[in-house]
C-alpha atoms as a PDB file:
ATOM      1  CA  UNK A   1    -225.127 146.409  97.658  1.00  0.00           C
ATOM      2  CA  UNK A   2    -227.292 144.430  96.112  1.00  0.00           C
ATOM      3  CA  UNK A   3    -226.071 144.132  92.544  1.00  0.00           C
ATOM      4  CA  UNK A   4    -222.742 143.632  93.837  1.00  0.00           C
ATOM      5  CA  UNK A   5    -223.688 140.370  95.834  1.00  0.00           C
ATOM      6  CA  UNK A   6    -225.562 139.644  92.077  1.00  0.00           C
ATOM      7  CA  UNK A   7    -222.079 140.149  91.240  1.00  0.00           C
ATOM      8  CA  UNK A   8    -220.038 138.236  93.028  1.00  0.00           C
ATOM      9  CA  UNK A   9    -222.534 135.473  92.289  1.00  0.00           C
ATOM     10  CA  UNK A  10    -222.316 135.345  88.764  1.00  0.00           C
ATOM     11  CA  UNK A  11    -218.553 135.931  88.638  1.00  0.00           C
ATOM     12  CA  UNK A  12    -218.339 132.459  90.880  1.00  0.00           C
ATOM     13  CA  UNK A  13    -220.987 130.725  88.460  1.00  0.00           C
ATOM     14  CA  UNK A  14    -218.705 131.904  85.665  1.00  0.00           C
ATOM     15  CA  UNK A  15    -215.321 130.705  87.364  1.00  0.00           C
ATOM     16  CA  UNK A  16    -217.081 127.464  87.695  1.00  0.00           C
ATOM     17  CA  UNK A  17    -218.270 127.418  84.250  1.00  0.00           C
ATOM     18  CA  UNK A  18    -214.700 127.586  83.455  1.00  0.00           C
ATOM     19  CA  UNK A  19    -212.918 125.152  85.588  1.00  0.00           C
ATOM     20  CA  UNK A  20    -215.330 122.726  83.833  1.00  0.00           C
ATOM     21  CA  UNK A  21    -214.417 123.817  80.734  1.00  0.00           C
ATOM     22  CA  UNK A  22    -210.577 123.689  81.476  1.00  0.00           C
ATOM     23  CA  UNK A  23    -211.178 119.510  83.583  1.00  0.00           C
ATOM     24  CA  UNK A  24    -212.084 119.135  79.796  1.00  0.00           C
ATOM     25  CA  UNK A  25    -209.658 120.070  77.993  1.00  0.00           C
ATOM     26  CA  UNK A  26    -207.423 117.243  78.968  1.00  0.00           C
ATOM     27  CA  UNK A  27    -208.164 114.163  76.368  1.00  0.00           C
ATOM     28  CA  UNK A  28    -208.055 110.962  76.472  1.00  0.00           C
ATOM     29  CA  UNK A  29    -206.425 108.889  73.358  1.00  0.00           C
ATOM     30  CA  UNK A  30    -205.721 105.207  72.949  1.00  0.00           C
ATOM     31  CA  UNK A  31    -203.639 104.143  70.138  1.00  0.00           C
ATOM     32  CA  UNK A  32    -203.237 100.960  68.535  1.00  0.00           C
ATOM     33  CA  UNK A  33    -200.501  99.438  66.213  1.00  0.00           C
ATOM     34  CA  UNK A  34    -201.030  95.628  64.441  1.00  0.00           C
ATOM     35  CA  UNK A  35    -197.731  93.165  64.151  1.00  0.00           C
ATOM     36  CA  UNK A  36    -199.029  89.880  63.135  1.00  0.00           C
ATOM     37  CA  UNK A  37    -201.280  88.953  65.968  1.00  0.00           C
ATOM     38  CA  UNK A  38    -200.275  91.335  68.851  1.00  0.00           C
ATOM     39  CA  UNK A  39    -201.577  94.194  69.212  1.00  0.00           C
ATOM     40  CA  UNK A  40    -199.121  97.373  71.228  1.00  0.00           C
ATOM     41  CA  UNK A  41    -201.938  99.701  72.985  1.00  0.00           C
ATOM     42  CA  UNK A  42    -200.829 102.671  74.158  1.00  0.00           C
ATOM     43  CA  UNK A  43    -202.785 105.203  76.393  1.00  0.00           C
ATOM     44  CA  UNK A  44    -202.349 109.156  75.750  1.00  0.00           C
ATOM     45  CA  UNK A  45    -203.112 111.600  77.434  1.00  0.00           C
ATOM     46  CA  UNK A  46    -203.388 115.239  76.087  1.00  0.00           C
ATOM     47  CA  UNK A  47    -202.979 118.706  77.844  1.00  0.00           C
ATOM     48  CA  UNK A  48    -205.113 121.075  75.228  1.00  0.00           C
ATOM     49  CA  UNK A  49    -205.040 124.292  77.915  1.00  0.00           C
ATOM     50  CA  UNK A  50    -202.226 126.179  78.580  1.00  0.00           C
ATOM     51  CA  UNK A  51    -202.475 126.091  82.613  1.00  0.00           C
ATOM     52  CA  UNK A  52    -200.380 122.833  84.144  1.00  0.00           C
ATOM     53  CA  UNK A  53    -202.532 120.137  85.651  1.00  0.00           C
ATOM     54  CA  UNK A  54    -202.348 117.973  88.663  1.00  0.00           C
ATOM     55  CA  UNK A  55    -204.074 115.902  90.789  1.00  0.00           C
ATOM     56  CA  UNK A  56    -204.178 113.392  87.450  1.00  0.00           C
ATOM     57  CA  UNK A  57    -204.895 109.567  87.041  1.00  0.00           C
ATOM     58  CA  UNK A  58    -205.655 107.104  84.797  1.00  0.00           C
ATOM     59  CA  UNK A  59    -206.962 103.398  83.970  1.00  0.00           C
ATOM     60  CA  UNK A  60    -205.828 102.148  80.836  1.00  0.00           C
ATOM     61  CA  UNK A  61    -207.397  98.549  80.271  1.00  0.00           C
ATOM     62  CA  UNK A  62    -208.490  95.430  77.884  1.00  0.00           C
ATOM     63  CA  UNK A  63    -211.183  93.032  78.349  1.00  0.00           C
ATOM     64  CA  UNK A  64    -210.699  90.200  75.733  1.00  0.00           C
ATOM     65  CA  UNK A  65    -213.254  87.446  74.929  1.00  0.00           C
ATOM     66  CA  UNK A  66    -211.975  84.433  73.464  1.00  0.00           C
ATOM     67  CA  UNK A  67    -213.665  81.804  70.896  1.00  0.00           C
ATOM     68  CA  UNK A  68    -214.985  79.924  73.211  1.00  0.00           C
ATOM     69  CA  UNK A  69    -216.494  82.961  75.135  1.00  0.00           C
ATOM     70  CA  UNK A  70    -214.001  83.161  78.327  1.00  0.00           C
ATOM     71  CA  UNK A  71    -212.827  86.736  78.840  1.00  0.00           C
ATOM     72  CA  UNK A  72    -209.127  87.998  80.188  1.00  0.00           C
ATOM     73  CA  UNK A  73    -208.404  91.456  81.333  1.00  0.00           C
ATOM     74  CA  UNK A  74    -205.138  93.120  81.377  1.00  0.00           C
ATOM     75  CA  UNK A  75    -204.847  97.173  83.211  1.00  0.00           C
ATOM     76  CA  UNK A  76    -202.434  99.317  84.023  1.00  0.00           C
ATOM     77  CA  UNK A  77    -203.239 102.699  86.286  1.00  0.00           C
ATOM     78  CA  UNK A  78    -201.519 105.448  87.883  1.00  0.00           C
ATOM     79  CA  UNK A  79    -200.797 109.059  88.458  1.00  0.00           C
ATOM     80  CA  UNK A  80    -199.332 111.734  86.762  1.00  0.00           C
ATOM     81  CA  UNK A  81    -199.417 115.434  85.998  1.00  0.00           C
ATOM     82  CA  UNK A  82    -199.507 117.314  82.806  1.00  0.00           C
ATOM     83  CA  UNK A  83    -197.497 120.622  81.656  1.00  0.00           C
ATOM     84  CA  UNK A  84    -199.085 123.355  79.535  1.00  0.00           C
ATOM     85  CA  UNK A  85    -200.320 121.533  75.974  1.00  0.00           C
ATOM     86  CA  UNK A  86    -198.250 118.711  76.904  1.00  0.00           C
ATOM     87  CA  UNK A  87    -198.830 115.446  75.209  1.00  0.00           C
ATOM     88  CA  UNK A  88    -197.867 112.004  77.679  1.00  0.00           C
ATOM     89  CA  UNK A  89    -197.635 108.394  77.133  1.00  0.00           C
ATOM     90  CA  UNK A  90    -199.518 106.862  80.311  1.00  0.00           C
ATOM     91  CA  UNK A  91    -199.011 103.165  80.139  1.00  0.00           C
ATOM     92  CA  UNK A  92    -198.790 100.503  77.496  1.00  0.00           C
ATOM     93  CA  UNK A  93    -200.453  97.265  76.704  1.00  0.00           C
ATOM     94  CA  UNK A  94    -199.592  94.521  74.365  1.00  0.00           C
ATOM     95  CA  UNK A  95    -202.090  91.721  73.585  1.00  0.00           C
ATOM     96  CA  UNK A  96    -202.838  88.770  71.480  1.00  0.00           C
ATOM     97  CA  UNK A  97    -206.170  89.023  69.535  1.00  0.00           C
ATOM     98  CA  UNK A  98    -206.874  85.723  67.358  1.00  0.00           C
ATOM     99  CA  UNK A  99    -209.268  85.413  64.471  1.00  0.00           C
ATOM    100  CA  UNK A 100    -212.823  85.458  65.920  1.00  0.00           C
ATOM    101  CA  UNK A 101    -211.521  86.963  69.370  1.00  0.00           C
ATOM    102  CA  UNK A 102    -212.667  90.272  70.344  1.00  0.00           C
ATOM    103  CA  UNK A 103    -210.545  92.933  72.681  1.00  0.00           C
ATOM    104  CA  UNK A 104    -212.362  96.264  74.074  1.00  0.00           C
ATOM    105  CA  UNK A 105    -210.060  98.616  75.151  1.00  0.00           C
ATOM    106  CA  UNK A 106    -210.750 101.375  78.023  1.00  0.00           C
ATOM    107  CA  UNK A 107    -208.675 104.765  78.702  1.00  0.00           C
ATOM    108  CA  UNK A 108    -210.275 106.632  81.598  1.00  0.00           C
ATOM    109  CA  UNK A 109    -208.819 110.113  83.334  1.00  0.00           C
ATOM    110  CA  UNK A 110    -209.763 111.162  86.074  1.00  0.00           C
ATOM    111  CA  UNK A 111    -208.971 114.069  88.715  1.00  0.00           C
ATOM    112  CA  UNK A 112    -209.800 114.183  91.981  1.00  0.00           C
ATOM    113  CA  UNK A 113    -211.873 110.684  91.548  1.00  0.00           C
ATOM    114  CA  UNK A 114    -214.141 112.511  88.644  1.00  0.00           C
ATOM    115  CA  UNK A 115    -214.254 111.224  85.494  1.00  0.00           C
ATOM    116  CA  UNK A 116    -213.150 113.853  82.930  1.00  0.00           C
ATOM    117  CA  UNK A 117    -212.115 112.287  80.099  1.00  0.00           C
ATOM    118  CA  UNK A 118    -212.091 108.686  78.472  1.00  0.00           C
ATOM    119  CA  UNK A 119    -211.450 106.628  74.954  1.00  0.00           C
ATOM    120  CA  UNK A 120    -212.447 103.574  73.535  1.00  0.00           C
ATOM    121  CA  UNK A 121    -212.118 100.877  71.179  1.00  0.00           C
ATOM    122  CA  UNK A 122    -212.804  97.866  69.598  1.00  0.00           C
ATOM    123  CA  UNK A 123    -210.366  95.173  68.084  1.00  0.00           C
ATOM    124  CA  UNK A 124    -211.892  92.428  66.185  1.00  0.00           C
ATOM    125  CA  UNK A 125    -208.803  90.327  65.457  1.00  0.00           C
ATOM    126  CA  UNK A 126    -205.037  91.827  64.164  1.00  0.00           C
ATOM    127  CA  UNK A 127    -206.319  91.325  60.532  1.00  0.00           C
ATOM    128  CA  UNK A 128    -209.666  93.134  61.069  1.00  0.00           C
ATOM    129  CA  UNK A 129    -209.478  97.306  61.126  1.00  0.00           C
ATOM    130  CA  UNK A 130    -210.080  98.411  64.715  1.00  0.00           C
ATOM    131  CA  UNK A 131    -213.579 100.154  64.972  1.00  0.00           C
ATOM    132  CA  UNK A 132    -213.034 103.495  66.820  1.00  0.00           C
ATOM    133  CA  UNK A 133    -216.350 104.305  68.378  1.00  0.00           C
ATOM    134  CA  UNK A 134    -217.646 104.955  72.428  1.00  0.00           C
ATOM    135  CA  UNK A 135    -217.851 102.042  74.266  1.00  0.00           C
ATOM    136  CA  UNK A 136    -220.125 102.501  77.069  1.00  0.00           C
ATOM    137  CA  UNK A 137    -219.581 100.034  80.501  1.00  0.00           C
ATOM    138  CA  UNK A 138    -223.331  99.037  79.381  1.00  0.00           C
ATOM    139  CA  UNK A 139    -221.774  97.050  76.538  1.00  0.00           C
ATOM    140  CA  UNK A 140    -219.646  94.758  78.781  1.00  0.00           C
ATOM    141  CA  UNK A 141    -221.428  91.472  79.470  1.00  0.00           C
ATOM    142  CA  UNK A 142    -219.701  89.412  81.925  1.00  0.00           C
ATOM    143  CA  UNK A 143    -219.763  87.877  85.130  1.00  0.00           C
ATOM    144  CA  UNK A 144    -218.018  89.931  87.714  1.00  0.00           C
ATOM    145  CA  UNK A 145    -215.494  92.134  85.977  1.00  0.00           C
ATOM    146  CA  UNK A 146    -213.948  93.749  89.033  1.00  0.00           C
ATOM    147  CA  UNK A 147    -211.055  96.863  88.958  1.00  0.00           C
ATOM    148  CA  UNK A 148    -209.302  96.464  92.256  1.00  0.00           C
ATOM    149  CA  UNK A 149    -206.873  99.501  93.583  1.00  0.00           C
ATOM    150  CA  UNK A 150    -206.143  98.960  97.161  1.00  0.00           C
ATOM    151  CA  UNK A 151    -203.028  99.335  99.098  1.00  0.00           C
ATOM    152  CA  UNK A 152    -202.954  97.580 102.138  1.00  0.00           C
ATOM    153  CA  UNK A 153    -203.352  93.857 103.526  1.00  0.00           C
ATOM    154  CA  UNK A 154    -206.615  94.565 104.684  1.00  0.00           C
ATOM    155  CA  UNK A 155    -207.933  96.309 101.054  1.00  0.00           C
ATOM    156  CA  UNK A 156    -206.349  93.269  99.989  1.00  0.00           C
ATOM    157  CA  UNK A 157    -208.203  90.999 102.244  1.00  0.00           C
ATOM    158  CA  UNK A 158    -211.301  92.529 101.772  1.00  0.00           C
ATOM    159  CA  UNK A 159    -210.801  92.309  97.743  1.00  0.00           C
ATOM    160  CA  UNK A 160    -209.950  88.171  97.878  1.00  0.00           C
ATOM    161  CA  UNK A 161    -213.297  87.776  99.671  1.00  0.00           C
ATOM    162  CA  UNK A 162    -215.350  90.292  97.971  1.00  0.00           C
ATOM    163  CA  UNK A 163    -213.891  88.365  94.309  1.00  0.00           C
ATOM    164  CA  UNK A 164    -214.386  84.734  95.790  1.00  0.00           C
ATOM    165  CA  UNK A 165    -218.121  85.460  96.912  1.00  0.00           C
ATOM    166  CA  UNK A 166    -218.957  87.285  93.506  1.00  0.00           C
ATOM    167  CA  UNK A 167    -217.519  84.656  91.549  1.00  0.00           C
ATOM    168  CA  UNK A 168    -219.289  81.739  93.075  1.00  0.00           C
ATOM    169  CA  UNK A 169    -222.671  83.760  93.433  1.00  0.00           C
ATOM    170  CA  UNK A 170    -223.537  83.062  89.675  1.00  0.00           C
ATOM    171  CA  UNK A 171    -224.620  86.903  89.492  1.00  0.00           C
ATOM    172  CA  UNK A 172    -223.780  88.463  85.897  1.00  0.00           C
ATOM    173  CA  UNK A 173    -223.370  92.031  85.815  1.00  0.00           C
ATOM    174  CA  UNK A 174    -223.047  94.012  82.570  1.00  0.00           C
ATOM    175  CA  UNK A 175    -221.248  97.020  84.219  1.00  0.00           C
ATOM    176  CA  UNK A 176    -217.641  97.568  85.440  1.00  0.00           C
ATOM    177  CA  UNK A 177    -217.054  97.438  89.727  1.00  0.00           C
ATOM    178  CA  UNK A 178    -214.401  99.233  91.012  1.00  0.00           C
ATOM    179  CA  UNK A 179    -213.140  99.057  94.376  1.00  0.00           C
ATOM    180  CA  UNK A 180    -210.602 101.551  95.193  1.00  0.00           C
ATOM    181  CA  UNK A 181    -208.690 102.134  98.837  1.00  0.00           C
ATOM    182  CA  UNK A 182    -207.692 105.465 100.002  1.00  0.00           C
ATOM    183  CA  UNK A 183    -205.422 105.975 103.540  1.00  0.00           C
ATOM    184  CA  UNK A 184    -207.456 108.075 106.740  1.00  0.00           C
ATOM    185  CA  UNK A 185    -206.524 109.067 109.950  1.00  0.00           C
ATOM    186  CA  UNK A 186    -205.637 106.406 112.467  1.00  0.00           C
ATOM    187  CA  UNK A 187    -205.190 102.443 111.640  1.00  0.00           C
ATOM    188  CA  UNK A 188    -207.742 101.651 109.094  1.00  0.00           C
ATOM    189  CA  UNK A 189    -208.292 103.114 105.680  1.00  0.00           C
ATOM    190  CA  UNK A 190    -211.732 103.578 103.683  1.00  0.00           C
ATOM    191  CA  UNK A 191    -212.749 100.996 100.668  1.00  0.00           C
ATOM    192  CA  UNK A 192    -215.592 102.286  98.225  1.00  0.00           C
ATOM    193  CA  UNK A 193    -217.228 100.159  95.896  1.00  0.00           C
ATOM    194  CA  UNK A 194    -217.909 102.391  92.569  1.00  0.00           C
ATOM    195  CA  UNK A 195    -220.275 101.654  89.587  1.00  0.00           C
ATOM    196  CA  UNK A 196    -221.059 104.079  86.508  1.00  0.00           C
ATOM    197  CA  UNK A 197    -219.288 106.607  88.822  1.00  0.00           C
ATOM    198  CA  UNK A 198    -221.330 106.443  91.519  1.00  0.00           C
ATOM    199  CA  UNK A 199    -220.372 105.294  95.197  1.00  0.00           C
ATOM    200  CA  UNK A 200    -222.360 102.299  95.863  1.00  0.00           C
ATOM    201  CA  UNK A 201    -220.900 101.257  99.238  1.00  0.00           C
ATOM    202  CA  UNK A 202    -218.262 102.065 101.496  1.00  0.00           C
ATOM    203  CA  UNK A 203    -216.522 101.724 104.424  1.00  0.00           C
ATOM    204  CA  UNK A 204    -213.982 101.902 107.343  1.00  0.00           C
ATOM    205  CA  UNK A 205    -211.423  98.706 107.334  1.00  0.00           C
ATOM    206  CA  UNK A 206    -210.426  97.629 110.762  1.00  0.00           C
ATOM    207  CA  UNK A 207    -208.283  94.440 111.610  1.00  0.00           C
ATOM    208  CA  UNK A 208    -211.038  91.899 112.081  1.00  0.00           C
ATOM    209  CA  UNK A 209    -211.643  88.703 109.722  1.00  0.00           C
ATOM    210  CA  UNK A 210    -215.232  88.569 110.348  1.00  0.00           C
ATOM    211  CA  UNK A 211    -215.997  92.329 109.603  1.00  0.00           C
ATOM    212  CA  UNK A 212    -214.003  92.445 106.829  1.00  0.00           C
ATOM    213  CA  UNK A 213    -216.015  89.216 104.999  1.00  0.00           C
ATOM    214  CA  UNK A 214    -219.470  90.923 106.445  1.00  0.00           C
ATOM    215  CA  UNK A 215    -218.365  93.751 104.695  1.00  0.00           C
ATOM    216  CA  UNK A 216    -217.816  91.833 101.888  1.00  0.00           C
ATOM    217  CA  UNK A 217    -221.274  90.391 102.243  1.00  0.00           C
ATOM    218  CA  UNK A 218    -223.020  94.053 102.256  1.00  0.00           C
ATOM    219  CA  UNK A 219    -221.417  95.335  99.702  1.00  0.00           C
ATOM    220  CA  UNK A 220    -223.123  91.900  97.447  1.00  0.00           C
ATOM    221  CA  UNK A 221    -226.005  93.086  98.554  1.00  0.00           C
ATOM    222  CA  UNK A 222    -225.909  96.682  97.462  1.00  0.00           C
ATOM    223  CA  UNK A 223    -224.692  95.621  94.166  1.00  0.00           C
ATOM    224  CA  UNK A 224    -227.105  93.294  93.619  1.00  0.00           C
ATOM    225  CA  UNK A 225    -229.692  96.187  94.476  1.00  0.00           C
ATOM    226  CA  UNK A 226    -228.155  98.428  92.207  1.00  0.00           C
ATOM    227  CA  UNK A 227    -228.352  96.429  89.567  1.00  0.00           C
ATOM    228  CA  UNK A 228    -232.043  95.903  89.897  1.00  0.00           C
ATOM    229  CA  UNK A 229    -232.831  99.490  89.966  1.00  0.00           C
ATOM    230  CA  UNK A 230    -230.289 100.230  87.176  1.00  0.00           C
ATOM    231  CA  UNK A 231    -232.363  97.619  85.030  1.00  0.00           C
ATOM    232  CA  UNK A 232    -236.002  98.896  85.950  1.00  0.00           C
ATOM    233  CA  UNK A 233    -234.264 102.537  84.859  1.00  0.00           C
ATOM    234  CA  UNK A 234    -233.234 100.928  81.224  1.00  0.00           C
ATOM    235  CA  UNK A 235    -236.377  99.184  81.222  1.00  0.00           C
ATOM    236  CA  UNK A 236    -238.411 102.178  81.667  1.00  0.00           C
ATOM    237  CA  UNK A 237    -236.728 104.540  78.914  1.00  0.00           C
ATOM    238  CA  UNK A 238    -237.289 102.088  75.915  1.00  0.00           C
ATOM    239  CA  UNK A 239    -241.372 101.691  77.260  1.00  0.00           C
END
């Protein structure tokens, strides 16, 4: 009895072994092509099992800073499924890059809300060659870049407060915040507040203006405390 339970348990250690393996075999491509000045992006993504997949989605975007050092974003997102070693065309971008601008360019997939696979690049300007390498969120510096996916007035409430405040605060953050909005049982719906994949805050809307901008508030307040402890982390590993 006993080396069956042993069994069973490394038959389930190997079945999750392998639905790791087969989250990544689904990859993540971003392709490029230069006319004159624009630039056409396109986000691929790749099916390299032969089981169909569901439960898919994606964020395809650019972050572009200028000469003068402003920045401009541009994303697209979505779901989608993928048949057995199917290749798909997600979403497209087309941007301007200038001499002495510089575009970064993120594809991440995700399923169920985990991160499975992702791309990156680089574009100097349309006459440079694009560098192909791993751009980590680390490498972003700018004030405030925020990812917004919410659905409903209040999601979209909370978002114009949360993006005045963070604005105005004068706070620079050199990582990506996402704030996504999923439906729940009743009236409201639940907002999470996610950085380096991690849930940093979240909560239950509810119709109330106050809440809603004291939510906004918190949420501030447990970036600005993740931030700290994210730089006393980097700080210790190059000491």
């Amino acid at each position: 009895m006993k080396k069956f339970k042993i069994s069973i348990l490394i038959f389930i250690i190997l079945l999750n072994g392998m639905f790791v393996y087969a989250q990544e075999n689904i990859k993540a491509k971003i392709i490029t092509q230069t006319a004159d000045n624009l630039i056409d992006i396109k986000g691929i993504a790749q099916n390299e099992d032969v089981t169909y997949k569901e439960g898919l989605s994606y964020l395809l975007f650019s972050l572009k800073k200028g000469i003068e050092g402003n920045y401009s974003k541009n994303s697209q997102s979505g779901e989608f499924s993928l048949n057995p070693n199917e290749e798909k065309e997600l979403s497209k971008l087309k941007i301007n890059v200038q001499k002495g601008e510089i575009c970064k360019v993120f594809l991440f997939i995700k399923k169920n809300d985990e991160l499975i696979s992702k791309d990156s690049t680089i574009i100097q300007s349309a006459e440079a060659v694009e560098i192909k390498k791993d751009v980590n969120e680390g490498d972003i510096e700018i004030n405030g870049l925020v990812i917004e996916d919410v659905k409903t007035k209040l999601g979209k409430d909370f978002y114009d407060y949360f993006y005045q405040k963070i604005t105005t605060s004068g706070s620079k953050y050199n990582f990506i915040i996402n704030i996504s909005e999923k439906p729940s049982i009743g009236v409201g719906s639940k907002i999470s507040i996610v950085i380096d994949d991690r849930t940093i805050f979240e909560f239950m809307t509810r119709p109330d203006d106050e809440y809603i901008q004291a939510a906004a508030n918190e949420a501030l307040r447990y970036i600005g405390m993740y931030s700290n402890q994210r730089k006393l982390i980097y700080k210790n590993k190059k000491i």
